[in-house]
Protein backbone atom coordinates (compact mmCIF):
# COMPACT_ATOMS: atom_id res chain seq x y z
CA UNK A 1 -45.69 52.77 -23.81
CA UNK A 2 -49.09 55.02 -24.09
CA UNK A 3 -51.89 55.11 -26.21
CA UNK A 4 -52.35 53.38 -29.55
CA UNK A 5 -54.29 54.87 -32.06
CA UNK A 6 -55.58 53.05 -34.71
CA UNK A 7 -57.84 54.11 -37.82
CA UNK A 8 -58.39 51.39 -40.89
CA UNK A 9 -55.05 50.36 -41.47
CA UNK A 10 -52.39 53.04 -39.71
CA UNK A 11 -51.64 52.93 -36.04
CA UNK A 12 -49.57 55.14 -34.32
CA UNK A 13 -48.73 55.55 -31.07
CA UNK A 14 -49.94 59.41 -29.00
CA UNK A 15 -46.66 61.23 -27.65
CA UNK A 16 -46.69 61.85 -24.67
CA UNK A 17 -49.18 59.69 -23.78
CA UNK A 18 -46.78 57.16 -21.52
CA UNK A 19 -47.78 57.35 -17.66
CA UNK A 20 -52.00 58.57 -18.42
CA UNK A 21 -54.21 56.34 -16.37
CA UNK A 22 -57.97 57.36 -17.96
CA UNK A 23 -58.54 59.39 -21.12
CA UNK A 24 -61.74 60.71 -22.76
CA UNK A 25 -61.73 61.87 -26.14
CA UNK A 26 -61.78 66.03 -26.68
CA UNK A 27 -64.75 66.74 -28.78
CA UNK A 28 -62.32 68.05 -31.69
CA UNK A 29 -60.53 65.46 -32.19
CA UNK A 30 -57.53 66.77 -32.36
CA UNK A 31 -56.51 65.62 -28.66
CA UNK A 32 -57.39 64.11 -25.55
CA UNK A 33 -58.55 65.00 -21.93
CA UNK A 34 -56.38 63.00 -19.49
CA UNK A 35 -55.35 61.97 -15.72
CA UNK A 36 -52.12 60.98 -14.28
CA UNK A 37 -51.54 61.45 -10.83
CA UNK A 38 -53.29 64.72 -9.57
CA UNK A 39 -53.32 66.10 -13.16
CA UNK A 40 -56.05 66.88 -15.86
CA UNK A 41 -54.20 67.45 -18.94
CA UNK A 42 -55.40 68.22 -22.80
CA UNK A 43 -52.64 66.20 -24.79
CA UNK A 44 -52.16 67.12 -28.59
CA UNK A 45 -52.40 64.22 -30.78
CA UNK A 46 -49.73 65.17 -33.13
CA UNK A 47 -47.28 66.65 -30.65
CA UNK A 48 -48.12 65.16 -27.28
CA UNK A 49 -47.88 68.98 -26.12
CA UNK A 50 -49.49 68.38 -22.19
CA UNK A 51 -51.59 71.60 -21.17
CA UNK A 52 -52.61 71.15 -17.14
CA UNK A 53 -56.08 72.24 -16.78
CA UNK A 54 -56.20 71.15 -13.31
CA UNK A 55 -53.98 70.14 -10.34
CA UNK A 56 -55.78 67.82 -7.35
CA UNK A 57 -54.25 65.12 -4.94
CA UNK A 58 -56.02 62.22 -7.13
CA UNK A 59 -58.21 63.17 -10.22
CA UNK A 60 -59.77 60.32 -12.62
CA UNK A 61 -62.51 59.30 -15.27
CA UNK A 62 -62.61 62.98 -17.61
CA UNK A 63 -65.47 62.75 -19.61
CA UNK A 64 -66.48 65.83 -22.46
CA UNK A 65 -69.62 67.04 -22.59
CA UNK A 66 -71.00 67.27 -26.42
CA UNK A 67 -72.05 70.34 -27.03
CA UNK A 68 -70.32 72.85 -24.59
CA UNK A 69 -67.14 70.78 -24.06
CA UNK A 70 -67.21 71.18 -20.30
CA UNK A 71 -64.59 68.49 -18.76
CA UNK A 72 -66.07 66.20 -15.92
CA UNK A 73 -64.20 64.24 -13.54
CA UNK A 74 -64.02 62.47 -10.45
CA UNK A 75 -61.37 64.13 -7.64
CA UNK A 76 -59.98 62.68 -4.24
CA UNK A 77 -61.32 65.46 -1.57
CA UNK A 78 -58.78 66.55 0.85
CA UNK A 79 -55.90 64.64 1.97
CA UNK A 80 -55.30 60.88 0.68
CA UNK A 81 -52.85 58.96 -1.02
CA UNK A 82 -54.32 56.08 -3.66
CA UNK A 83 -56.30 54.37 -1.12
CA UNK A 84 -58.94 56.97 -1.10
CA UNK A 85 -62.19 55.95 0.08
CA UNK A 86 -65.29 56.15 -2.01
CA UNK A 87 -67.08 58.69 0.19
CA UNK A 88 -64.23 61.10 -0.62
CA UNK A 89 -64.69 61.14 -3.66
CA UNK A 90 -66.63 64.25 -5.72
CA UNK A 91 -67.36 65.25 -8.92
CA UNK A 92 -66.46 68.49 -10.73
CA UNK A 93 -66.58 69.69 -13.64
CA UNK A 94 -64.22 72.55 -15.49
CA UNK A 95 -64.48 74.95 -19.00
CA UNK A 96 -62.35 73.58 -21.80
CA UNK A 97 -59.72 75.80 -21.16
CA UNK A 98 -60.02 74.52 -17.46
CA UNK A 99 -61.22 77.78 -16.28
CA UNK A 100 -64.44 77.39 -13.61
CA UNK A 101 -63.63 74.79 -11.82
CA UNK A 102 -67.16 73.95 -9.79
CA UNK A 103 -67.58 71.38 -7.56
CA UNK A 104 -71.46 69.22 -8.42
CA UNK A 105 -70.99 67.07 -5.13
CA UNK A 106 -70.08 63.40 -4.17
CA UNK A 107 -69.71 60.75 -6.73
CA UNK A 108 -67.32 58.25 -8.42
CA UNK A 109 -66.88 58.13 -12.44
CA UNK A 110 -69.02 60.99 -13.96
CA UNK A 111 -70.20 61.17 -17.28
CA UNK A 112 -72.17 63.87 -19.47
C-alpha cells in the first residue's frame, strides 16, 4: 500500500511510497527521506518521483538534521544479507543532495 498522509480532514496516500521500510520527514516538507532494501531515496510527495542518494547492502532509520539537512542513517558494513549483526552496523551521514557520504563509526538507529 505505502504511506498515508493525513492532515485535519484529507488523507491521501504518497506515490511511490509502496515497498519503504523507515522514513524521516525532509525538512521542507515537500518529501521524504527513505530506505528500502540498500537504498536511501528522497520521494516527492506529490509525484512519488524516487531520487537514490545512496546505494548500500542494508541501509535503515534516515533521520534530517534541522538546520543543515544532513541525512543520517544506519548501514550494514560489508557483506550480509538481513540477518546482520549489530556490531556491523555503522552510522553515516550524507549532504541533502547525498553528496559526502562520511562514515561517524558503529551504531544502530541514529538521530540528529
Amino acid at each position: 500500500l505505502g504511506l498515508l498522509v493525513h492532515s485535519g480532514a484529507e488523507r491521501a496516500w504518497v506515490p511511490g511510497s509502496a515497498g519503504l521500510e523507515t522514513f524521516a520527514w525532509d525538512r521542507g516538507g515537500l518529501a521524504i527521506v527513505a530506505t528500502q532494501g540498500g537504498e536511501l531515496l528522497r520521494v516527492e510527495l506529490a509525484s512519488g518521483r524516487r531520487q537514490v542518494l545512496v546505494s548500500r547492502s542494508q541501509i535503515r532509520f534516515p533521520d534530517v538534521a534541522p538546520r543543515s539537512g544532513r541525512i543520517v542513517f544506519a548501514y550494514a558494513a560489508g557483506a550480509g544479507g538481513q540477518s546482520a549483526s549489530v556490531e556491523r552496523w555503522r552510522i553515516a551521514y550524507v549532504q541533502p543532495d547525498g553528496s559526502g557520504f562520511t562514515d561517524a563509526g558503529t551504531g544502530y538507529d541514529p538521530c540528529w
